[in-house]
PDB file of N, CA and C in Angstrom:
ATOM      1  N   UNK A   1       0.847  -1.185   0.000  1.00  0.00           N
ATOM      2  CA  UNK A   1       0.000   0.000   0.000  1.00  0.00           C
ATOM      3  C   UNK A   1       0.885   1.238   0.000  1.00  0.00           C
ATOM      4  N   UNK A   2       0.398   2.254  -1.012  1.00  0.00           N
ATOM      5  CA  UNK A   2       0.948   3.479  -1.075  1.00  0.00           C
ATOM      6  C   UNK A   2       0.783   4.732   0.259  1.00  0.00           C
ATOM      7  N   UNK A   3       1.726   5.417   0.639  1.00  0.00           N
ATOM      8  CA  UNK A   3       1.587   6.402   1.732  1.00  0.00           C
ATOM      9  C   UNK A   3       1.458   7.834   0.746  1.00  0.00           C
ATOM     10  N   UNK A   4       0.369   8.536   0.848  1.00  0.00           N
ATOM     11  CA  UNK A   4       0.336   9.726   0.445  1.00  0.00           C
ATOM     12  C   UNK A   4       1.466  10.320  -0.137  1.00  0.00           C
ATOM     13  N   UNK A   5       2.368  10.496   1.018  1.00  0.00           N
ATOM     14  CA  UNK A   5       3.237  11.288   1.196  1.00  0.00           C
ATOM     15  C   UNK A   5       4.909  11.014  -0.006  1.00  0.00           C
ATOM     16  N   UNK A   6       4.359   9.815  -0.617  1.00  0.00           N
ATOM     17  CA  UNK A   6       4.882   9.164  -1.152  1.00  0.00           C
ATOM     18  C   UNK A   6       4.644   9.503  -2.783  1.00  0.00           C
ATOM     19  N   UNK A   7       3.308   9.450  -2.879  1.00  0.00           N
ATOM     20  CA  UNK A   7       3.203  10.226  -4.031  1.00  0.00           C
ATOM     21  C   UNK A   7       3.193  11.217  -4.778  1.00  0.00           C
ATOM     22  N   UNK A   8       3.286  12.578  -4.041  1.00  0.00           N
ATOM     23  CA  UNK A   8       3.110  13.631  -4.993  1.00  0.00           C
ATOM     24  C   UNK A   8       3.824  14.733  -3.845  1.00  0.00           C
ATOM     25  N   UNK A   9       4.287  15.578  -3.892  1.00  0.00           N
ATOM     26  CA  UNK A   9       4.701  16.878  -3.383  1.00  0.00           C
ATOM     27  C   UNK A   9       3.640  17.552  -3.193  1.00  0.00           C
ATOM     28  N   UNK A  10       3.896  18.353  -1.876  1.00  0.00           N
ATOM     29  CA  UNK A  10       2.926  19.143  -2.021  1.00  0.00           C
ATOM     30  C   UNK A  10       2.439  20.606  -3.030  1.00  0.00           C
ATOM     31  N   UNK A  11       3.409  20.102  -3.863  1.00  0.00           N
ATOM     32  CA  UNK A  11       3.638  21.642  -5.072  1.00  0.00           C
ATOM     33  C   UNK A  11       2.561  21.122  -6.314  1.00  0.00           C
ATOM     34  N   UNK A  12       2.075  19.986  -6.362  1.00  0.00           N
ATOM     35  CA  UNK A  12       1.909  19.407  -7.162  1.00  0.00           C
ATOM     36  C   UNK A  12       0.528  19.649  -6.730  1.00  0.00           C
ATOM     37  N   UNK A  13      -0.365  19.631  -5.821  1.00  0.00           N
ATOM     38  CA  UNK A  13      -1.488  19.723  -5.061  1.00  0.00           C
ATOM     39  C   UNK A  13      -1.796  21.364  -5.812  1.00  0.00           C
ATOM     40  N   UNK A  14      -0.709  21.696  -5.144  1.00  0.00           N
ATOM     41  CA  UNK A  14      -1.144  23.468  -5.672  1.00  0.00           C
ATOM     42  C   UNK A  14      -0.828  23.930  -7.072  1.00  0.00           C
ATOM     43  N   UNK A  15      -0.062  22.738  -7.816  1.00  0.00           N
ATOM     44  CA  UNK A  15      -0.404  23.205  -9.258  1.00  0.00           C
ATOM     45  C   UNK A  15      -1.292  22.833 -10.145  1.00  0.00           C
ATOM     46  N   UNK A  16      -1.840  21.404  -9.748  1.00  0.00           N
ATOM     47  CA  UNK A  16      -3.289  20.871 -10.319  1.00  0.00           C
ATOM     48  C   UNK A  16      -4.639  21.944 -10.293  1.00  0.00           C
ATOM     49  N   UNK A  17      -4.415  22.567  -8.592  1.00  0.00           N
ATOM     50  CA  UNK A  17      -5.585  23.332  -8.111  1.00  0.00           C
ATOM     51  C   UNK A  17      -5.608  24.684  -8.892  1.00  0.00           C
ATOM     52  N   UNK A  18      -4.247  25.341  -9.186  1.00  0.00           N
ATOM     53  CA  UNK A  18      -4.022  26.119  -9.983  1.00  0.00           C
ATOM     54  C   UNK A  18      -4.821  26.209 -11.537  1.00  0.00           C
ATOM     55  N   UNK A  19      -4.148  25.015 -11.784  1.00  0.00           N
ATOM     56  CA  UNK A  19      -5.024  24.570 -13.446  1.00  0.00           C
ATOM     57  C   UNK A  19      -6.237  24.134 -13.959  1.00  0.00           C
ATOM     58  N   UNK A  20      -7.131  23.915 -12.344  1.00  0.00           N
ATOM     59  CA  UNK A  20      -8.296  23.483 -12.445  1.00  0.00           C
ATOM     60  C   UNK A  20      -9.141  24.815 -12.582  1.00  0.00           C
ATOM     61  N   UNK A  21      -8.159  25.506 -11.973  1.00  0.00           N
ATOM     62  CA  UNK A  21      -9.141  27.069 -11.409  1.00  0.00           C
ATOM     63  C   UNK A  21      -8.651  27.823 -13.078  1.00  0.00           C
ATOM     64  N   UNK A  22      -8.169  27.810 -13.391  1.00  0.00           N
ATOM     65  CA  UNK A  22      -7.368  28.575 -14.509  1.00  0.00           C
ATOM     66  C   UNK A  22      -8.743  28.342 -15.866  1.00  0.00           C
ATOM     67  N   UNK A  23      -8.245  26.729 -15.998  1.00  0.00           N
ATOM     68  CA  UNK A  23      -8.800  25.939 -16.690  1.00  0.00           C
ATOM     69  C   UNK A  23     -10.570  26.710 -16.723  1.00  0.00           C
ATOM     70  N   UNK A  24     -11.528  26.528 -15.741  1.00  0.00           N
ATOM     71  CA  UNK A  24     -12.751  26.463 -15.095  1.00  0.00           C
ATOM     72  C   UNK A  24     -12.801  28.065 -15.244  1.00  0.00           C
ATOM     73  N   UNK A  25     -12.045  29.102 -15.095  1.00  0.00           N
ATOM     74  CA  UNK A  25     -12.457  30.296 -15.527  1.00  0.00           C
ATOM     75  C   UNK A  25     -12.309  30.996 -16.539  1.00  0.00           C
ATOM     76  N   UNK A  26     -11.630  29.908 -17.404  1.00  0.00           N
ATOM     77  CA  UNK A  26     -11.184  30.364 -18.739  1.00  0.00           C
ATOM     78  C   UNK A  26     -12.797  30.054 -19.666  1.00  0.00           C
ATOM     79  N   UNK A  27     -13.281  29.117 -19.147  1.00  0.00           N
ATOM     80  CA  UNK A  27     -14.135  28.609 -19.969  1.00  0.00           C
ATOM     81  C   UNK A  27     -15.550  29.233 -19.304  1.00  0.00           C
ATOM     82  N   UNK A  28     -15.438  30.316 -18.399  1.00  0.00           N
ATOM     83  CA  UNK A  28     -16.219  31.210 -17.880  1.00  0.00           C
ATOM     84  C   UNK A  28     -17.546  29.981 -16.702  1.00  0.00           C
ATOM     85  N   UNK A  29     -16.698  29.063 -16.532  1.00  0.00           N
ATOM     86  CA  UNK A  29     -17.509  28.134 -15.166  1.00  0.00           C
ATOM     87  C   UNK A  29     -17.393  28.667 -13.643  1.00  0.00           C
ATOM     88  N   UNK A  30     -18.901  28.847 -13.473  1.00  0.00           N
ATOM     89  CA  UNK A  30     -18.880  29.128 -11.690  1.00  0.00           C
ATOM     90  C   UNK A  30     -17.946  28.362 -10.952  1.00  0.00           C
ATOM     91  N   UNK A  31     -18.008  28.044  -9.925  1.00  0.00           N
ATOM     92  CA  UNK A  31     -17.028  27.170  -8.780  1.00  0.00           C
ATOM     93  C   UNK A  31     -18.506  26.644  -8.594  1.00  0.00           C
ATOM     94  N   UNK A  32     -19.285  27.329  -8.258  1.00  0.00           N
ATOM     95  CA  UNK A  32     -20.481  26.059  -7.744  1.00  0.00           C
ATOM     96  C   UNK A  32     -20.753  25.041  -8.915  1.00  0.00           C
ATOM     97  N   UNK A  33     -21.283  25.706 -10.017  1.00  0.00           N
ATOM     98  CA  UNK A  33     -21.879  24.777 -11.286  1.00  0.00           C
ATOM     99  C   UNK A  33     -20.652  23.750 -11.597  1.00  0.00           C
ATOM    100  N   UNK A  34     -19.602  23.907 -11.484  1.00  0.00           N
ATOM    101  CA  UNK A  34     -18.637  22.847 -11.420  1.00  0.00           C
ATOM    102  C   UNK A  34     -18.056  22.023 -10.710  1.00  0.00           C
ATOM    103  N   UNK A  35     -19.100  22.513  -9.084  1.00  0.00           N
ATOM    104  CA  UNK A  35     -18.888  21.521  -8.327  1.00  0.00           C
ATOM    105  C   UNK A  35     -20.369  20.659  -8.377  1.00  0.00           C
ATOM    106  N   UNK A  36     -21.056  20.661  -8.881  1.00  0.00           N
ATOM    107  CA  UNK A  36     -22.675  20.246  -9.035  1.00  0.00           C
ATOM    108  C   UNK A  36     -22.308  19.345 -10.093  1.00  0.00           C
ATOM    109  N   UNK A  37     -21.630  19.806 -11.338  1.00  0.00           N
ATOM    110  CA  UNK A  37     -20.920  18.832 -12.335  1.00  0.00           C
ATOM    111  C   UNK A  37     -20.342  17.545 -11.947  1.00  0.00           C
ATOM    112  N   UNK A  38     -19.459  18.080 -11.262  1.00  0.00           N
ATOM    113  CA  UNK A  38     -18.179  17.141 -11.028  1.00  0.00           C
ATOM    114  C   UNK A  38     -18.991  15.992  -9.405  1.00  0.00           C
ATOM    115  N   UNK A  39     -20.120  16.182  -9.152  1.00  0.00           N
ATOM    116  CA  UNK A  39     -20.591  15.919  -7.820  1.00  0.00           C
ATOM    117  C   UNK A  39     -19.229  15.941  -6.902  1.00  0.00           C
ATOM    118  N   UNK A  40     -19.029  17.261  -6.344  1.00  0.00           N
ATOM    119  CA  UNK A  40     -18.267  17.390  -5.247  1.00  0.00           C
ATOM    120  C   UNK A  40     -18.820  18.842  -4.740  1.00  0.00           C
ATOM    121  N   UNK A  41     -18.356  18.628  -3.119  1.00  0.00           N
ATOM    122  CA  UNK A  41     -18.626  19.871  -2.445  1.00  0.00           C
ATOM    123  C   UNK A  41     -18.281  21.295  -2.601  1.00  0.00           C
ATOM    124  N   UNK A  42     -18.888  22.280  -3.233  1.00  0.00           N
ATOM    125  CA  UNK A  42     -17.980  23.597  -3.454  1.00  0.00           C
ATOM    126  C   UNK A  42     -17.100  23.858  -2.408  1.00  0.00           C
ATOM    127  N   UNK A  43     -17.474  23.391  -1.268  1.00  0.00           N
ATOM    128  CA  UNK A  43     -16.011  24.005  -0.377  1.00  0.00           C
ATOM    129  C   UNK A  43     -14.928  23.020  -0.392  1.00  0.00           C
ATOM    130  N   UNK A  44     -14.708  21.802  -0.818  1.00  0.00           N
ATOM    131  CA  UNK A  44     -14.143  21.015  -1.425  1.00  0.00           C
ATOM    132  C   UNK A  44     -13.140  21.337  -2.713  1.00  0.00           C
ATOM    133  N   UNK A  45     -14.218  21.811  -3.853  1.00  0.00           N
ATOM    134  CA  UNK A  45     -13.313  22.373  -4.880  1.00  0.00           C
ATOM    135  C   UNK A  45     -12.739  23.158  -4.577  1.00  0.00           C
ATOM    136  N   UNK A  46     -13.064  24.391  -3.964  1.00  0.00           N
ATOM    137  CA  UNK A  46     -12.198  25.471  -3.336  1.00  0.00           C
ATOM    138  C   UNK A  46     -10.916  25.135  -2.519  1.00  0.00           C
ATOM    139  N   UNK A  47     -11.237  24.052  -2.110  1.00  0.00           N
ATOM    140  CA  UNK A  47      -9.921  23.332  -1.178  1.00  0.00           C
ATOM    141  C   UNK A  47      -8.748  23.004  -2.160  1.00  0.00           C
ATOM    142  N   UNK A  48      -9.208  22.576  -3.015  1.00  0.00           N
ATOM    143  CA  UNK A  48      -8.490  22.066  -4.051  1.00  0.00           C
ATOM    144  C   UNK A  48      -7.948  23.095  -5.299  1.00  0.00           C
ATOM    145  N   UNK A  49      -9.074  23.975  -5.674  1.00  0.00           N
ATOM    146  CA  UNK A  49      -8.782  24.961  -6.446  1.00  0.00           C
ATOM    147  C   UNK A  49      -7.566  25.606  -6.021  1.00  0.00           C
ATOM    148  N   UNK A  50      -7.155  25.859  -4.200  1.00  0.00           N
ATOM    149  CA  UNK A  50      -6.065  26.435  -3.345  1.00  0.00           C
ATOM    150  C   UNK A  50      -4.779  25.395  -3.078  1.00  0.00           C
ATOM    151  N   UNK A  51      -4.679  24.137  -3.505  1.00  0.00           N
ATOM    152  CA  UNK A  51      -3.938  23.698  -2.855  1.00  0.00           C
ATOM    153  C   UNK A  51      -3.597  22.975  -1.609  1.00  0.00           C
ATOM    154  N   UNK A  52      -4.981  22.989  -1.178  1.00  0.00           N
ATOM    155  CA  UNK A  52      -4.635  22.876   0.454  1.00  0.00           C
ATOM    156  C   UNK A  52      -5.775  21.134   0.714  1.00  0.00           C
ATOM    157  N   UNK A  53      -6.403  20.981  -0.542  1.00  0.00           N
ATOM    158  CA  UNK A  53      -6.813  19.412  -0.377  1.00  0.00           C
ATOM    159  C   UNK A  53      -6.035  17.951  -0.717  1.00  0.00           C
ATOM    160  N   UNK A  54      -6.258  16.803  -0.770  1.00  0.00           N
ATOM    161  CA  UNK A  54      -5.051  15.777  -1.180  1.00  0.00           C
ATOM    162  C   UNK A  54      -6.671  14.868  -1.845  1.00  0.00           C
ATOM    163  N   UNK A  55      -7.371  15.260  -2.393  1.00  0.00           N
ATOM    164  CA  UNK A  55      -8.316  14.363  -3.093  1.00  0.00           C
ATOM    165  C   UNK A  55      -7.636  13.314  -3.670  1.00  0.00           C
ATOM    166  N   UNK A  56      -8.633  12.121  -4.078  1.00  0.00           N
ATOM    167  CA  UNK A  56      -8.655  10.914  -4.656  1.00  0.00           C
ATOM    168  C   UNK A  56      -8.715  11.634  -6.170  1.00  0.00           C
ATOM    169  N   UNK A  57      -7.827  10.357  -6.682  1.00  0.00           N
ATOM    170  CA  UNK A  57      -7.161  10.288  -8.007  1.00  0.00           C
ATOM    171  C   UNK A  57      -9.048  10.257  -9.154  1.00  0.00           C
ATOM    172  N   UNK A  58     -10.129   9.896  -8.141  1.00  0.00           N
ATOM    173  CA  UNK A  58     -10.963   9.591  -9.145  1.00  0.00           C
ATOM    174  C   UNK A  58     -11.739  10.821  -8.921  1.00  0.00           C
ATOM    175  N   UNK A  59     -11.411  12.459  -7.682  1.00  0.00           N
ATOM    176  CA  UNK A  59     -11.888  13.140  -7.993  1.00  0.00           C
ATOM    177  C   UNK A  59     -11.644  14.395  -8.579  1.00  0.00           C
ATOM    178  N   UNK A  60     -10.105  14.069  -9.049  1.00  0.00           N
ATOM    179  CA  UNK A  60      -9.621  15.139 -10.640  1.00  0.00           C
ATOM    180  C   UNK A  60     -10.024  14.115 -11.957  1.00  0.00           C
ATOM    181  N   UNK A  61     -10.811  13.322 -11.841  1.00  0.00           N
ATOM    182  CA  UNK A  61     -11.400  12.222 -12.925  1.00  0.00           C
ATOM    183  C   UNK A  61     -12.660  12.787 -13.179  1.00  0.00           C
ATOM    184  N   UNK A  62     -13.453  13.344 -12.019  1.00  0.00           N
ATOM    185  CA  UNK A  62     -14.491  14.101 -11.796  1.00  0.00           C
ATOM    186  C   UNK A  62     -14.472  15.266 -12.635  1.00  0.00           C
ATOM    187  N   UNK A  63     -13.526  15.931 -12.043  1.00  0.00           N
ATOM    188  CA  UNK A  63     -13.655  17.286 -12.409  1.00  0.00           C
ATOM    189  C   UNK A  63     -12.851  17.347 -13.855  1.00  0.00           C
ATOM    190  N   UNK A  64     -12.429  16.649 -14.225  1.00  0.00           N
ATOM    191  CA  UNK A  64     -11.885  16.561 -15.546  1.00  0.00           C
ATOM    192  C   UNK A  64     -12.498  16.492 -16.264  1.00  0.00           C
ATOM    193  N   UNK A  65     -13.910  15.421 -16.270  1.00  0.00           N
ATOM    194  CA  UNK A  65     -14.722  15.224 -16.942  1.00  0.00           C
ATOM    195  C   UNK A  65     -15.778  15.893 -16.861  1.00  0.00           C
ATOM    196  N   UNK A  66     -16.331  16.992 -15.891  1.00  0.00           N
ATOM    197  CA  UNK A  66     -17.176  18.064 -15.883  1.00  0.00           C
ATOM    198  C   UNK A  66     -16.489  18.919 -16.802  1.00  0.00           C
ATOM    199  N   UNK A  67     -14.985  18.972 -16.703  1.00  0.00           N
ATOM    200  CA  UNK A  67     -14.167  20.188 -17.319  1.00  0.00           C
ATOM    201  C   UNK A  67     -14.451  19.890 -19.012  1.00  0.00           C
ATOM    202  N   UNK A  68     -14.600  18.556 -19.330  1.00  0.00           N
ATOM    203  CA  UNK A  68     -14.077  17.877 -20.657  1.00  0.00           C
ATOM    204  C   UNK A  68     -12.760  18.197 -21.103  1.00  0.00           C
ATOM    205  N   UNK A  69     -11.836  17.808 -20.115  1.00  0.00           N
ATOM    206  CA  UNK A  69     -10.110  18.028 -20.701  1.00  0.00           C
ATOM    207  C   UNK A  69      -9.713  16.658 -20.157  1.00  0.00           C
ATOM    208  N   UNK A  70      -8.676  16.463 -20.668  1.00  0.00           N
ATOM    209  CA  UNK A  70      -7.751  15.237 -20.068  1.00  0.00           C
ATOM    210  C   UNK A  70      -6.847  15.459 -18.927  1.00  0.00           C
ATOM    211  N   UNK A  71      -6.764  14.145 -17.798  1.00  0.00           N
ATOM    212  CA  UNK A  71      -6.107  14.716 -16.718  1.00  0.00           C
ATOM    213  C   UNK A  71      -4.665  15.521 -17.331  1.00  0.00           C
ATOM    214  N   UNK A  72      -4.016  15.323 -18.615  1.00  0.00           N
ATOM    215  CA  UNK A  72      -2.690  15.739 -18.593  1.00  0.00           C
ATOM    216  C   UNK A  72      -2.840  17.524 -19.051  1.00  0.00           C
ATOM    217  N   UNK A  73      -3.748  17.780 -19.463  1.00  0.00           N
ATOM    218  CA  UNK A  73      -4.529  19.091 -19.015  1.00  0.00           C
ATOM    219  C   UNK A  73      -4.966  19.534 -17.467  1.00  0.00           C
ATOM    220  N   UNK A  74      -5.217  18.910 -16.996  1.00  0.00           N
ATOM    221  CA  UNK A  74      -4.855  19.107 -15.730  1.00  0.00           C
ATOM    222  C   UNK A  74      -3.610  19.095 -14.989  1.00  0.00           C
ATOM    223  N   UNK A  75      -2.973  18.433 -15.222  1.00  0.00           N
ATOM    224  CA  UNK A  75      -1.234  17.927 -14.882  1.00  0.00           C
ATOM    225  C   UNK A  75      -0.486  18.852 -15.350  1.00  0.00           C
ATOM    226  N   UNK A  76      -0.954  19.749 -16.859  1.00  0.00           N
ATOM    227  CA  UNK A  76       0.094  20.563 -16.994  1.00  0.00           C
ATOM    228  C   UNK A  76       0.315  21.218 -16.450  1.00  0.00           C
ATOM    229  N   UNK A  77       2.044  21.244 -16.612  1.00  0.00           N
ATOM    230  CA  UNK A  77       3.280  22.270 -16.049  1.00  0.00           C
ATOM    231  C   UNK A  77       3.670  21.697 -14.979  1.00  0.00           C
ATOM    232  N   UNK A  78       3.048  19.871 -14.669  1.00  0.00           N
ATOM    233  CA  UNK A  78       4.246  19.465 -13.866  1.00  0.00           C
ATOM    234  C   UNK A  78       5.597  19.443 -13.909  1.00  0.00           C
ATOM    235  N   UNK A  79       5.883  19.055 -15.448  1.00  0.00           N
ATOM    236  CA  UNK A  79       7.033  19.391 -16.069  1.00  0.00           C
ATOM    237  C   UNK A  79       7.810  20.204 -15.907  1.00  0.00           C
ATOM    238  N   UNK A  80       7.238  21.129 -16.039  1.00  0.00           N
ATOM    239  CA  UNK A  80       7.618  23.051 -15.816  1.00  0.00           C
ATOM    240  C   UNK A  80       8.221  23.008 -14.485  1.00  0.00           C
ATOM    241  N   UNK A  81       7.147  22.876 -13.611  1.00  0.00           N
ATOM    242  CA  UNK A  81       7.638  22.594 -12.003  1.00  0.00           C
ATOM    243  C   UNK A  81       9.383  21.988 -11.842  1.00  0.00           C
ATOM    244  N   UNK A  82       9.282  20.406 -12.116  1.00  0.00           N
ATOM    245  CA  UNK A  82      10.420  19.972 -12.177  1.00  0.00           C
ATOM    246  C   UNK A  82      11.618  20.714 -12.641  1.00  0.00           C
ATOM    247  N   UNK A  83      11.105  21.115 -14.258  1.00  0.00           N
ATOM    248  CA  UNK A  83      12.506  21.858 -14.549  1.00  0.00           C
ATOM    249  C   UNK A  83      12.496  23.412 -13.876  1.00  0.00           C
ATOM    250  N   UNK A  84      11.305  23.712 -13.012  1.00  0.00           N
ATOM    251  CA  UNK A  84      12.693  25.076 -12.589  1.00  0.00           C
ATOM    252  C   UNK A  84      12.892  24.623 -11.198  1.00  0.00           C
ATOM    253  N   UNK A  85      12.724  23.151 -10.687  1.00  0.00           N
ATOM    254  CA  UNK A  85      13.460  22.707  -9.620  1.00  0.00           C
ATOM    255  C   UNK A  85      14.831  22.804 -10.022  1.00  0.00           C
ATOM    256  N   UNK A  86      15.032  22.032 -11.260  1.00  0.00           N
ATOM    257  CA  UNK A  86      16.368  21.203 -11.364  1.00  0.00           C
ATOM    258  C   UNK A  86      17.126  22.889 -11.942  1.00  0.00           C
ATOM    259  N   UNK A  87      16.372  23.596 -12.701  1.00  0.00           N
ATOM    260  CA  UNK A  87      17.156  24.928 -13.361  1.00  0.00           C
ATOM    261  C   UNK A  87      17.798  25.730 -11.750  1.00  0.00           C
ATOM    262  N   UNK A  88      17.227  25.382 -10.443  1.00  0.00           N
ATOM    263  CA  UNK A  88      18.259  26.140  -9.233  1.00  0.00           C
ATOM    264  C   UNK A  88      19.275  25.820  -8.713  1.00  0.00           C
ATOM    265  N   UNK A  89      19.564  24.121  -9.727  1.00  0.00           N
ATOM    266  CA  UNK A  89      21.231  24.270  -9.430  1.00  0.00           C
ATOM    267  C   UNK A  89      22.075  25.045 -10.200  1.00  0.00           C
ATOM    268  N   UNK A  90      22.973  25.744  -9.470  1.00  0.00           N
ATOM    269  CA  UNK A  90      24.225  26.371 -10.526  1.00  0.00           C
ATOM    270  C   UNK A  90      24.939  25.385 -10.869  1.00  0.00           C
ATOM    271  N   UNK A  91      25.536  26.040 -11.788  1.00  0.00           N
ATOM    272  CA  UNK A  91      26.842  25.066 -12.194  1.00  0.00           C
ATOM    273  C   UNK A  91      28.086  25.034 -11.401  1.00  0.00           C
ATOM    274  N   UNK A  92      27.824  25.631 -10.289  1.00  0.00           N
ATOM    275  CA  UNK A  92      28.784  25.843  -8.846  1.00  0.00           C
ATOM    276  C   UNK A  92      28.396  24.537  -8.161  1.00  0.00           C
ATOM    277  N   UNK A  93      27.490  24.544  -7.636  1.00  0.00           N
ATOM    278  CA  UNK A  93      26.934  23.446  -6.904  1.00  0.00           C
ATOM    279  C   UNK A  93      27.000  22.110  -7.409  1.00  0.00           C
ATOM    280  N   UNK A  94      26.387  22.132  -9.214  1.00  0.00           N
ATOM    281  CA  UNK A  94      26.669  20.680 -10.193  1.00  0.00           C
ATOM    282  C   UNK A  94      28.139  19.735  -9.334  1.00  0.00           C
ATOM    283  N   UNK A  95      28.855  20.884  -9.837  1.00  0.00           N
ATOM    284  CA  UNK A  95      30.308  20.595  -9.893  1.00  0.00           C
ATOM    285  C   UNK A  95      31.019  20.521  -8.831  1.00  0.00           C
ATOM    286  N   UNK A  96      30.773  20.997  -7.173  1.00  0.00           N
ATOM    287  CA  UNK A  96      30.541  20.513  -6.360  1.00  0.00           C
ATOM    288  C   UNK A  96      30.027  18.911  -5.885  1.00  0.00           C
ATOM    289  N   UNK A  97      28.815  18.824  -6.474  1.00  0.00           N
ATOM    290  CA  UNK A  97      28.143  17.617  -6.150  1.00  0.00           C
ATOM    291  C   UNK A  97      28.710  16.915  -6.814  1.00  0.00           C
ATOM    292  N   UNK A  98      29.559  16.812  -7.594  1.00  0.00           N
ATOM    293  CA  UNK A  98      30.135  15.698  -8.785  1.00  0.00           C
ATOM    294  C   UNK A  98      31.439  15.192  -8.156  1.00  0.00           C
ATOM    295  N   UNK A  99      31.926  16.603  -7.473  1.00  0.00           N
ATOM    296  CA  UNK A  99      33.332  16.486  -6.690  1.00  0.00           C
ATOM    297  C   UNK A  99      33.125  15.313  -5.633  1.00  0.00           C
ATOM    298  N   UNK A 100      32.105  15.238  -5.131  1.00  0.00           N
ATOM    299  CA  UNK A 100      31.490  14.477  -3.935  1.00  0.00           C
ATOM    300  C   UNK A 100      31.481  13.216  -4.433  1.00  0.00           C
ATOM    301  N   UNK A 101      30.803  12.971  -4.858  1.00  0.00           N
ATOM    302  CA  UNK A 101      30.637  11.950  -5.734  1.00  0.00           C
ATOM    303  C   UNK A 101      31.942  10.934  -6.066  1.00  0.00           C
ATOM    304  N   UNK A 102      32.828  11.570  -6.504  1.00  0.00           N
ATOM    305  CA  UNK A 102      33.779  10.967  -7.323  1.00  0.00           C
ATOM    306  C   UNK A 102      34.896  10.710  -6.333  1.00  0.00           C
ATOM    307  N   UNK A 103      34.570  11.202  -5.002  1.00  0.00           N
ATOM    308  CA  UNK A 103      35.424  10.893  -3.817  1.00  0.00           C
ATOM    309  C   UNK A 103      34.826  10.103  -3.354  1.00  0.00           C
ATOM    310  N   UNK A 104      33.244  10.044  -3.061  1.00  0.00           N
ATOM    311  CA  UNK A 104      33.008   8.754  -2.564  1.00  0.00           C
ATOM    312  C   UNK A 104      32.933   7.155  -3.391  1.00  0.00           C
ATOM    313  N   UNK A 105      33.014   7.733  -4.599  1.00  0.00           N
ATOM    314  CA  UNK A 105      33.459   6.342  -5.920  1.00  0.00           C
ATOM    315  C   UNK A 105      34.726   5.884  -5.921  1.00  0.00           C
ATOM    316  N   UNK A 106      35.570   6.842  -5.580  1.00  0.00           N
ATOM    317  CA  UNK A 106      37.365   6.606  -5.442  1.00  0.00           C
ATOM    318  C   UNK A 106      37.248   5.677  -3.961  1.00  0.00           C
ATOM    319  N   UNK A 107      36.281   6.240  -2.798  1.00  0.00           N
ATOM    320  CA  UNK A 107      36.289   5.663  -1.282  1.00  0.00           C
ATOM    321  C   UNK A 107      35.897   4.048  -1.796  1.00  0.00           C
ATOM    322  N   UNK A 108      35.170   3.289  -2.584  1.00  0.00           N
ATOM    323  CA  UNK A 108      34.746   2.311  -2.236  1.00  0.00           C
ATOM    324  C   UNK A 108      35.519   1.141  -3.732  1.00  0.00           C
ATOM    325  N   UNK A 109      36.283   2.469  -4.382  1.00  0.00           N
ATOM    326  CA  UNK A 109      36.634   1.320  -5.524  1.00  0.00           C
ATOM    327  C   UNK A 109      38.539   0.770  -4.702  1.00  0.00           C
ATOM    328  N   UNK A 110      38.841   1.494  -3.816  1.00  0.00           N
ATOM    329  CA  UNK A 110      39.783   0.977  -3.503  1.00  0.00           C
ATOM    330  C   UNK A 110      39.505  -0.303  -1.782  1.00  0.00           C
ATOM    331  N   UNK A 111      38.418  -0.216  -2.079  1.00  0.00           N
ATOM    332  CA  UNK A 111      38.401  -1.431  -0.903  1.00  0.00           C
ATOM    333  C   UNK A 111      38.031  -2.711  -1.644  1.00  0.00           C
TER     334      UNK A 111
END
């Protein structure tokens, strides 16, 4: 069995909720009429619209399908996320961490 905490970051919570809300006002949808859609609680979506809910995988299935987009319409800019994780290493630090590395590869190839 999977632990929450295991699956997703909490950045990931607040960028779905981001894209749901983005998504849902682009296409000029209330928060209520799309929670009446999606059968979920408006203070629910709002939870989620913010970031601050951990819903079941089958209720961005919900709201996806009230939305008519695909979850990876929803998902977008996880990607994005990742790369401006990985874009805050410098190339100071890279090369650092490589230094590390190659001392602890030298530590275990001579035993």
């Amino acid at each position: 069995m999977y632990h929450d905490q295991y699956l997703f970051s909490d950045e990931i919570y607040t960028l779905v909720g981001e894209n749901i809300r983005t998504i849902r006002q682009s296409m000029g949808i209330k928060q209520t009429a799309l929670s009446i859609q999606a059968d979920i609680d408006q203070k629910q979506l709002s939870l989620i619209e913010n970031g601050k809910a951990r819903p079941r995988l089958s209720v961005y299935l919900r709201i996806a399908n009230a939305l008519q987009v695909s979850m990876n319409q929803l998902l977008a800019g996880a990607n994005t996320l990742r790369q401006e994780q990985v874009r805050r290493w410098d190339p100071e630090t890279v090369e650092q961490a490589k230094d590390i590395l190659l001392q602890l590869l030298a530590l275990f190839n001579t035993k």
